[in-house]
Structures are given as structure tokens and as C-alpha cells.
PDB file of N, CA and C in Angstrom:
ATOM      1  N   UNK A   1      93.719  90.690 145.007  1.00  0.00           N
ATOM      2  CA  UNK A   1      93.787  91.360 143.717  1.00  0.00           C
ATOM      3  C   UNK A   1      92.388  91.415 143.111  1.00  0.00           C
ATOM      4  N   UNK A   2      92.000  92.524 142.608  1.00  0.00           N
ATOM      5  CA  UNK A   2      90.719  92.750 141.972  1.00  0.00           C
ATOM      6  C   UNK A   2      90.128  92.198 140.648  1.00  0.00           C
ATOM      7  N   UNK A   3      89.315  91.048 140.682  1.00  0.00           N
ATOM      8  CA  UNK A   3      89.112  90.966 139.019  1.00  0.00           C
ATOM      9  C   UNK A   3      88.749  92.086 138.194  1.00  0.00           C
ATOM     10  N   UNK A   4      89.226  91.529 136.887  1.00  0.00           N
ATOM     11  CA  UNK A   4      88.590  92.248 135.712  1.00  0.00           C
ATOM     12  C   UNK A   4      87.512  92.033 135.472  1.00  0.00           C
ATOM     13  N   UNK A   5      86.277  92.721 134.845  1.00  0.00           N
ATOM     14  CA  UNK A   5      84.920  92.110 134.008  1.00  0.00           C
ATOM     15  C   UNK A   5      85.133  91.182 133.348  1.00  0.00           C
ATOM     16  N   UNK A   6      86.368  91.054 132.420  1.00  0.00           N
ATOM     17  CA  UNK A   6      86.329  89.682 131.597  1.00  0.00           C
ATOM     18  C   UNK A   6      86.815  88.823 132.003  1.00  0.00           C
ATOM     19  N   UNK A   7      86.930  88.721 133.874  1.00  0.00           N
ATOM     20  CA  UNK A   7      87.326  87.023 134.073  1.00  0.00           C
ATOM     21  C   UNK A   7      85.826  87.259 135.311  1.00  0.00           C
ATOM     22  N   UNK A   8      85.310  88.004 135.921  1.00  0.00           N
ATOM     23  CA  UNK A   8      84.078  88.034 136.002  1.00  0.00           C
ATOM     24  C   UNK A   8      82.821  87.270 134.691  1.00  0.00           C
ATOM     25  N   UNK A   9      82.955  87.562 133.734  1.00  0.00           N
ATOM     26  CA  UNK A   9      81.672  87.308 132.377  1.00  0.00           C
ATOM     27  C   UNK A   9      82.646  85.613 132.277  1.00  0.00           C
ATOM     28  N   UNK A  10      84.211  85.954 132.699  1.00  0.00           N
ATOM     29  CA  UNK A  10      84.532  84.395 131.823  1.00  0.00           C
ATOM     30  C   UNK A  10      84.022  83.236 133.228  1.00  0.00           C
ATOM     31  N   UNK A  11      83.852  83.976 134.500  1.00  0.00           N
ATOM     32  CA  UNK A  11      83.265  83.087 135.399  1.00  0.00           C
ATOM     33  C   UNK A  11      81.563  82.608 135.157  1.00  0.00           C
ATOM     34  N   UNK A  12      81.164  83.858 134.886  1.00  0.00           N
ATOM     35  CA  UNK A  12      79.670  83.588 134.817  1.00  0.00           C
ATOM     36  C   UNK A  12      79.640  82.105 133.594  1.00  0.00           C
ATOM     37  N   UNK A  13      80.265  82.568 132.822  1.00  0.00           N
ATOM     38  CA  UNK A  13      79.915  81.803 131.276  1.00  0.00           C
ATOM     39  C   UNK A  13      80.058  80.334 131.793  1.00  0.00           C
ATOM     40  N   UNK A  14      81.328  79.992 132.537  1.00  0.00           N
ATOM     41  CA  UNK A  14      81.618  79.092 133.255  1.00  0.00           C
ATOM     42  C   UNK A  14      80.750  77.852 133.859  1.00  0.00           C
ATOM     43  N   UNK A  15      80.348  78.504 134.534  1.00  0.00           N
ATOM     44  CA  UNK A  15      79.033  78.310 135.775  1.00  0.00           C
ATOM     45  C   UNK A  15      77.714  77.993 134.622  1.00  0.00           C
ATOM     46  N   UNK A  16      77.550  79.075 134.203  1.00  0.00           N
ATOM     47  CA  UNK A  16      76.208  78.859 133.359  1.00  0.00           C
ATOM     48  C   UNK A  16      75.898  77.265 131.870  1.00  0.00           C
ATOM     49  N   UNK A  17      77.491  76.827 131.878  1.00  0.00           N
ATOM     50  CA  UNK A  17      77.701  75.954 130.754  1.00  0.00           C
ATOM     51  C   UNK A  17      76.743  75.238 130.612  1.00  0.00           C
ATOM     52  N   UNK A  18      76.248  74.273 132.228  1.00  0.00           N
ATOM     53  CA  UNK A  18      75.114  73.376 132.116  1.00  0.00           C
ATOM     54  C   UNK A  18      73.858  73.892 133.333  1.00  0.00           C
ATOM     55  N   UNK A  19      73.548  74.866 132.906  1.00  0.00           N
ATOM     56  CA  UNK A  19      72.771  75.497 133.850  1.00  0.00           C
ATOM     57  C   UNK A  19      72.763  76.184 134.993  1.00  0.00           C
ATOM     58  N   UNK A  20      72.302  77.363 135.363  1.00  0.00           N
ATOM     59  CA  UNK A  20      72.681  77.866 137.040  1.00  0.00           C
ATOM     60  C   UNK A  20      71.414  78.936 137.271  1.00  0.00           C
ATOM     61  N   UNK A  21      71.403  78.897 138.786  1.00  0.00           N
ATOM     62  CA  UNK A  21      70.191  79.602 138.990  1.00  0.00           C
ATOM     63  C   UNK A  21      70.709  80.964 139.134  1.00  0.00           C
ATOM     64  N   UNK A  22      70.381  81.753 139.648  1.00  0.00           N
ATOM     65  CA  UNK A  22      70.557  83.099 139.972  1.00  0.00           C
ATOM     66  C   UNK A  22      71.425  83.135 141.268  1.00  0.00           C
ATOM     67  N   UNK A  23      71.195  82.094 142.492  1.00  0.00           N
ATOM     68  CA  UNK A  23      71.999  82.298 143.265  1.00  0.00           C
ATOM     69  C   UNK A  23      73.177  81.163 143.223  1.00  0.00           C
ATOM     70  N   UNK A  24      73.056  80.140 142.382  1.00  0.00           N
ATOM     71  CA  UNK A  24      74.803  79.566 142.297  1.00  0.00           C
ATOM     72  C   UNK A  24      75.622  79.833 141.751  1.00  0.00           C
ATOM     73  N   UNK A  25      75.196  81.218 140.702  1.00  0.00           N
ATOM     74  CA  UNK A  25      76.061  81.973 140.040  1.00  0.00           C
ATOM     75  C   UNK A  25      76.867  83.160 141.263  1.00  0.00           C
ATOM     76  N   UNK A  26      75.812  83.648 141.967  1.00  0.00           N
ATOM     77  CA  UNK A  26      76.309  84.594 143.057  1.00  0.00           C
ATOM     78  C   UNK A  26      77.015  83.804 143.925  1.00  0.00           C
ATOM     79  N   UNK A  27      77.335  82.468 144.441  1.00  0.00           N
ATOM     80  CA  UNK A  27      78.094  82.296 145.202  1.00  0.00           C
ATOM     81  C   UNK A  27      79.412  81.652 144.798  1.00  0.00           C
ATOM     82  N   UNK A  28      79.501  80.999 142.914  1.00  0.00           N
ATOM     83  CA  UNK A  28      80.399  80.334 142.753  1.00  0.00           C
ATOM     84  C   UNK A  28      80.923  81.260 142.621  1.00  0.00           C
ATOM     85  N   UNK A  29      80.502  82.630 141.715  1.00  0.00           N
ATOM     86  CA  UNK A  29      81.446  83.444 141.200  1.00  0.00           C
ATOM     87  C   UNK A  29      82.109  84.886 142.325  1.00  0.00           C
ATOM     88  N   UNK A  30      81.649  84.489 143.395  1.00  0.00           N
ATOM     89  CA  UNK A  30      81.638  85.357 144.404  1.00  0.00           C
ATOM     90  C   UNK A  30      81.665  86.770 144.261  1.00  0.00           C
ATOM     91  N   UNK A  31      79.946  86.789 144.024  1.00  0.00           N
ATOM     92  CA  UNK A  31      79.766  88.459 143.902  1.00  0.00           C
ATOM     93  C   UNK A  31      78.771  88.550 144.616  1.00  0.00           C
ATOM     94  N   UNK A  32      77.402  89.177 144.605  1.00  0.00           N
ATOM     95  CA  UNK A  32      76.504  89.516 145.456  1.00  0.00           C
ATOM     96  C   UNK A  32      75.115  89.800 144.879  1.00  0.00           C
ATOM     97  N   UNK A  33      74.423  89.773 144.861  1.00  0.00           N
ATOM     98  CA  UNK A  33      72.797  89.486 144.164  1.00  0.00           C
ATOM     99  C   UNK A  33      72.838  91.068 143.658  1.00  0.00           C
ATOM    100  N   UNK A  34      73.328  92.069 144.129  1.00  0.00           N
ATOM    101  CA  UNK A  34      73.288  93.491 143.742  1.00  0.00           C
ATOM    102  C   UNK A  34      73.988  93.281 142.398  1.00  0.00           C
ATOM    103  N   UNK A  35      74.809  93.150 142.440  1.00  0.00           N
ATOM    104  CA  UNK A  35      76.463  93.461 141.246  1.00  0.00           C
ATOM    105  C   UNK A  35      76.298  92.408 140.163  1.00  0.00           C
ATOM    106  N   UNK A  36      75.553  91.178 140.286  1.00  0.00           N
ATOM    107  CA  UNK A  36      75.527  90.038 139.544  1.00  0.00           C
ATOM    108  C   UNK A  36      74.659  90.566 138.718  1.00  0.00           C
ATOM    109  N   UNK A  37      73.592  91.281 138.289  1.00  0.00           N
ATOM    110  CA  UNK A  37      72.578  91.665 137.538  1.00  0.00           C
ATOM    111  C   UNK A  37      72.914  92.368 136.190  1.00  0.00           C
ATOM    112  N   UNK A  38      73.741  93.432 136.284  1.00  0.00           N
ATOM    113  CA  UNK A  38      74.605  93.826 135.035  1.00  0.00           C
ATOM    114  C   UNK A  38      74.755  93.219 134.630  1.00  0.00           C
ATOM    115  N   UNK A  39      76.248  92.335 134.742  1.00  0.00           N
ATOM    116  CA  UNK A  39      76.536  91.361 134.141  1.00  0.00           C
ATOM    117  C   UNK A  39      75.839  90.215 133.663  1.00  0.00           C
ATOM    118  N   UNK A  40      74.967  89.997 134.291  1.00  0.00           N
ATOM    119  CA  UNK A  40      73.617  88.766 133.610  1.00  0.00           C
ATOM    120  C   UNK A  40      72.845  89.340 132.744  1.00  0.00           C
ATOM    121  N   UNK A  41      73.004  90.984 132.893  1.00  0.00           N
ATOM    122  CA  UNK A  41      72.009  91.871 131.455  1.00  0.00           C
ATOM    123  C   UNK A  41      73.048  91.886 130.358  1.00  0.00           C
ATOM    124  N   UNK A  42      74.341  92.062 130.343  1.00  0.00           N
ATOM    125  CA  UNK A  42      75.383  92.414 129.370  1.00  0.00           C
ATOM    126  C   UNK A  42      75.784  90.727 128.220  1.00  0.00           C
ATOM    127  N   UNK A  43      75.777  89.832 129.152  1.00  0.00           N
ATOM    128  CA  UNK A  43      75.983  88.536 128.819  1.00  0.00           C
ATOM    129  C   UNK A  43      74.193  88.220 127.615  1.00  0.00           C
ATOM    130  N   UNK A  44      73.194  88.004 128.668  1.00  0.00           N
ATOM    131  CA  UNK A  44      72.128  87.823 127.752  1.00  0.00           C
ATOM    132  C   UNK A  44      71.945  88.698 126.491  1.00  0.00           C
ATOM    133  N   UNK A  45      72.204  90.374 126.742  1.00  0.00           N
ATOM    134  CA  UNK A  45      71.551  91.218 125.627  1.00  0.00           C
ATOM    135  C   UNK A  45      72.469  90.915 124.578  1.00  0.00           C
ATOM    136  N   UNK A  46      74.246  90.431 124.712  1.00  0.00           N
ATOM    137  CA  UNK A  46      75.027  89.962 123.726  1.00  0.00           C
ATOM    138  C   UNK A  46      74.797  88.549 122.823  1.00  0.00           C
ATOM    139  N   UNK A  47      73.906  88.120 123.383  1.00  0.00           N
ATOM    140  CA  UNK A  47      73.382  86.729 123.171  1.00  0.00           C
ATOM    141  C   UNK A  47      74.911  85.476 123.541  1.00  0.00           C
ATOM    142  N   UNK A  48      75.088  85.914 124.691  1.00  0.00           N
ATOM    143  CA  UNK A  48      76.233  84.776 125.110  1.00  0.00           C
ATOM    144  C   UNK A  48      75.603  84.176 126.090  1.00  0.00           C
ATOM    145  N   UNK A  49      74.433  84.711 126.599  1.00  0.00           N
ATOM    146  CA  UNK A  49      73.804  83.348 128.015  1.00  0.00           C
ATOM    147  C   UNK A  49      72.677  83.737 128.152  1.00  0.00           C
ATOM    148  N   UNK A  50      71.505  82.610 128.128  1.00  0.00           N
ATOM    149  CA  UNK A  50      70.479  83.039 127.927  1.00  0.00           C
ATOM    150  C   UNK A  50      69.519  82.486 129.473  1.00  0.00           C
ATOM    151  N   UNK A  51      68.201  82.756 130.029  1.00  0.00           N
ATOM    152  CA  UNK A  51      67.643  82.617 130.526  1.00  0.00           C
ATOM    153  C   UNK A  51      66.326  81.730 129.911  1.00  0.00           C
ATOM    154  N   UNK A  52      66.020  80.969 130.384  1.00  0.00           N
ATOM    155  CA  UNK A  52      65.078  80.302 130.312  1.00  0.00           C
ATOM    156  C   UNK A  52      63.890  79.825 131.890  1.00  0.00           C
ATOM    157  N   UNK A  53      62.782  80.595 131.904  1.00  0.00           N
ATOM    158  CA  UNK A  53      61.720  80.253 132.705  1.00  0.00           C
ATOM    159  C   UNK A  53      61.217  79.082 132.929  1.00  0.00           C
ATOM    160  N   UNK A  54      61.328  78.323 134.149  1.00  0.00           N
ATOM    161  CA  UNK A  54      60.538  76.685 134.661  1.00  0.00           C
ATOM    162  C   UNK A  54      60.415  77.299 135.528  1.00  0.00           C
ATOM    163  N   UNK A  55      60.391  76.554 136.506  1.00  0.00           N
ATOM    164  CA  UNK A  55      59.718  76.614 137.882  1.00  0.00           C
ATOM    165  C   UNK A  55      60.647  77.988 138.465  1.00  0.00           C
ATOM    166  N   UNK A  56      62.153  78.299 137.808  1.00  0.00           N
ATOM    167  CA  UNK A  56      62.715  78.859 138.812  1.00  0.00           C
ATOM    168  C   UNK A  56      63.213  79.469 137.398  1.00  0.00           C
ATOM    169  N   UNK A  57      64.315  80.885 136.998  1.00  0.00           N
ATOM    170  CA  UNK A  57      64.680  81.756 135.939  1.00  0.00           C
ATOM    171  C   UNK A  57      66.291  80.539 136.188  1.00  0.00           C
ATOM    172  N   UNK A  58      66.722  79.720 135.064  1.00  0.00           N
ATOM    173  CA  UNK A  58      68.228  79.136 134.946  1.00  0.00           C
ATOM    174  C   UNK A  58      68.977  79.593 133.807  1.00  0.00           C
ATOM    175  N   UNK A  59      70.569  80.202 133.769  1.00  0.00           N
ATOM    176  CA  UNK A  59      70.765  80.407 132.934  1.00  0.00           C
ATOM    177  C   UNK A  59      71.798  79.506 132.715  1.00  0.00           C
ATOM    178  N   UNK A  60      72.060  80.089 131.234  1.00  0.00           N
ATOM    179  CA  UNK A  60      72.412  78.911 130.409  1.00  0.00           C
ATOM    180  C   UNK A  60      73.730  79.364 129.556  1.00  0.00           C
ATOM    181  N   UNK A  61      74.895  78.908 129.406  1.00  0.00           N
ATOM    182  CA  UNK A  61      75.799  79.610 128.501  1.00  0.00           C
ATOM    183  C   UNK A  61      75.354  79.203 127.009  1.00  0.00           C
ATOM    184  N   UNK A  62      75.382  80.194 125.947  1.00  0.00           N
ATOM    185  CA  UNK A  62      74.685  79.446 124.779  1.00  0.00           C
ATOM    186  C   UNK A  62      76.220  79.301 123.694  1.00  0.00           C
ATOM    187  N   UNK A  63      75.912  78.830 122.366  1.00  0.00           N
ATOM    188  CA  UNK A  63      77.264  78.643 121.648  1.00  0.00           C
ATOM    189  C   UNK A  63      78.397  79.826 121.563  1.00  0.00           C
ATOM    190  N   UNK A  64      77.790  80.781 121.600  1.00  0.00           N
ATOM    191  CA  UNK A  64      78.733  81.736 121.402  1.00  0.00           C
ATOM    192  C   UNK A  64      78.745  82.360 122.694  1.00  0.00           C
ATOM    193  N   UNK A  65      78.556  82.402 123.992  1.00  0.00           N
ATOM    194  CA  UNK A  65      79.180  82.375 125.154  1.00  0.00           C
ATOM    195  C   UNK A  65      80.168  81.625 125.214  1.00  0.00           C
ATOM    196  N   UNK A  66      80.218  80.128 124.909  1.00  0.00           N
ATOM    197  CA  UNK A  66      80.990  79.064 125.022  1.00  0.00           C
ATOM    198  C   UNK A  66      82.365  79.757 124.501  1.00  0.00           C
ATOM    199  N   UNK A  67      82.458  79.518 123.200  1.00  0.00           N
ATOM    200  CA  UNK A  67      83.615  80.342 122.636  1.00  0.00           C
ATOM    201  C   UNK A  67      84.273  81.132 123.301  1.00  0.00           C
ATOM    202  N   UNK A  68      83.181  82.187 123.436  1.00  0.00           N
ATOM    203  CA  UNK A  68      83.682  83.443 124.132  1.00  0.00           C
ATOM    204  C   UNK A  68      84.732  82.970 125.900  1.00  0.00           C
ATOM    205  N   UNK A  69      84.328  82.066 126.803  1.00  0.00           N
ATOM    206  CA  UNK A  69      84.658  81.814 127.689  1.00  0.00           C
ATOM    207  C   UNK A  69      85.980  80.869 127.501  1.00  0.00           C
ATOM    208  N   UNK A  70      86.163  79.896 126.524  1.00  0.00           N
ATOM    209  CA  UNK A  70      87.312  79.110 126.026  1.00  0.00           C
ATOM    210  C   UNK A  70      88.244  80.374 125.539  1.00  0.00           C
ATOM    211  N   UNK A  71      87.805  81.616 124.920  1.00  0.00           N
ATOM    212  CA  UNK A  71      88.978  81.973 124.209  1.00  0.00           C
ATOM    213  C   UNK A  71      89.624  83.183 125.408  1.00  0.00           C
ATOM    214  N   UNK A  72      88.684  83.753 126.095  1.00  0.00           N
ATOM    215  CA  UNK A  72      88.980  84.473 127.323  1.00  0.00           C
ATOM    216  C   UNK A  72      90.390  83.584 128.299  1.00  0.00           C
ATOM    217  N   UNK A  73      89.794  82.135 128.619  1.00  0.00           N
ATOM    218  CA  UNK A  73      90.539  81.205 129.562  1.00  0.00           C
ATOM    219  C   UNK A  73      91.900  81.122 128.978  1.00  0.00           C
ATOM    220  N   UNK A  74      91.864  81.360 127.436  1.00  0.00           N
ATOM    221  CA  UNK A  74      93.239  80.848 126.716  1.00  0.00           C
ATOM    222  C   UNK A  74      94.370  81.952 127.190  1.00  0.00           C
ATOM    223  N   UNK A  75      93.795  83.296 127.080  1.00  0.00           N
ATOM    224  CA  UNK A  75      94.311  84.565 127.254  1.00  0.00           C
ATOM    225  C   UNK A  75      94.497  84.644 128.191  1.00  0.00           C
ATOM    226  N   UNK A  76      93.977  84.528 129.692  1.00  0.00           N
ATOM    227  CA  UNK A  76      94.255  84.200 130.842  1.00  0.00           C
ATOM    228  C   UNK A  76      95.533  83.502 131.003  1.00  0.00           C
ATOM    229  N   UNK A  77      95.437  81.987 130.738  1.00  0.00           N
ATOM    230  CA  UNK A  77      96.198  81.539 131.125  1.00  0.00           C
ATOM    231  C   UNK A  77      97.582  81.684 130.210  1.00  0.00           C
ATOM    232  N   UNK A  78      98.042  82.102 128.869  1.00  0.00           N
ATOM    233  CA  UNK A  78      98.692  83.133 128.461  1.00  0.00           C
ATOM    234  C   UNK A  78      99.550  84.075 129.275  1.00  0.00           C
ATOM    235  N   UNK A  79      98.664  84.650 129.604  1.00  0.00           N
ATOM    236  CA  UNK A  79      99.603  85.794 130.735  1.00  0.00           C
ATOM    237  C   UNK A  79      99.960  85.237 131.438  1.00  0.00           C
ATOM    238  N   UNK A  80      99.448  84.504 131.972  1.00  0.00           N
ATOM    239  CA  UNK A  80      99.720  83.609 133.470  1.00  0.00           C
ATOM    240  C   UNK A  80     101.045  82.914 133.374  1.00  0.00           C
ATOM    241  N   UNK A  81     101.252  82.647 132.410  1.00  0.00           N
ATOM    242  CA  UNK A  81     102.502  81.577 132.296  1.00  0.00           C
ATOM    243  C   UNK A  81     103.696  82.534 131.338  1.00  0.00           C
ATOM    244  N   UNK A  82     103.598  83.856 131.574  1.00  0.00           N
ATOM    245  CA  UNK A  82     104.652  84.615 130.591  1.00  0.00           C
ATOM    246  C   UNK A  82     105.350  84.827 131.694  1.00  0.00           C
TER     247      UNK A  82
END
């Protein structure tokens, strides 16, 4: 069955809670270094996950990603159990 974008963004947000690089996001959330980039532009430019530069680009879910990913999971699992 095909995900939606919003359990795609609610995976990224996921992953990103306490940090992730560019490629443990592509393999937890199982997508592909092509397709993962949108979504890492749509998430940051909303200010729900941000990037921060060290040695390597890690992103980061920020407070209002957080939210956003708790209230997505609620709705999820909602349907899930109707």
C-alpha cells in the first residue's frame, strides 16, 4: 500500500527528533536520496525541521515539527483502530 505525504513528513519528523543525517533519514524512512529532498525542503521552509552544519548537514525536528508529528500519529492511529 502506498504512503501518503503526511505519514512520509510524519516519518521524517520522527527520525529527525534527536538528530539524522541525510542518509538515515533515506533508509529509515525508506525512500531514496532523489525523492527525500522535497520533503526535507517542505519540512525546513515550514519551520518544522531544521538543518544545522558540523562536520556533516543533521537534521533536527524543531518544536513545532514535534507537535506536528504527535498530532499526525494520533490521526493515524485513529483510523487505524475504527
Amino acid at each position: 500500500m502506498k504512503r501518503s505525504k503526511h505519514e512520509i513528513f510524519s516519518e521524517i519528523l520522527e527520525i529527525c527528533i534527536n538528530g539524522a543525517s541525510k542518509t538515515r533519514i533515506v533508509y529509515q524512512a525508506n525512500l531514496n536520496f532523489r525523492t527525500v529532498n522535497p520533503y526535507l525542503q517542505i519540512l525546513i521552509k515550514n519551520n518544522l525541521l531544521e538543518a544545522s552544519q558540523e562536520s556533516h548537514i543533521l537534521y533536527k525536528t524543531t518544536k513545532e515539527g514535534s507537535n506536528l508529528q504527535e498530532t499526525i500519529s494520533q490521526v493515524n492511529n485513529a483510523l487505524l483502530h475504527e
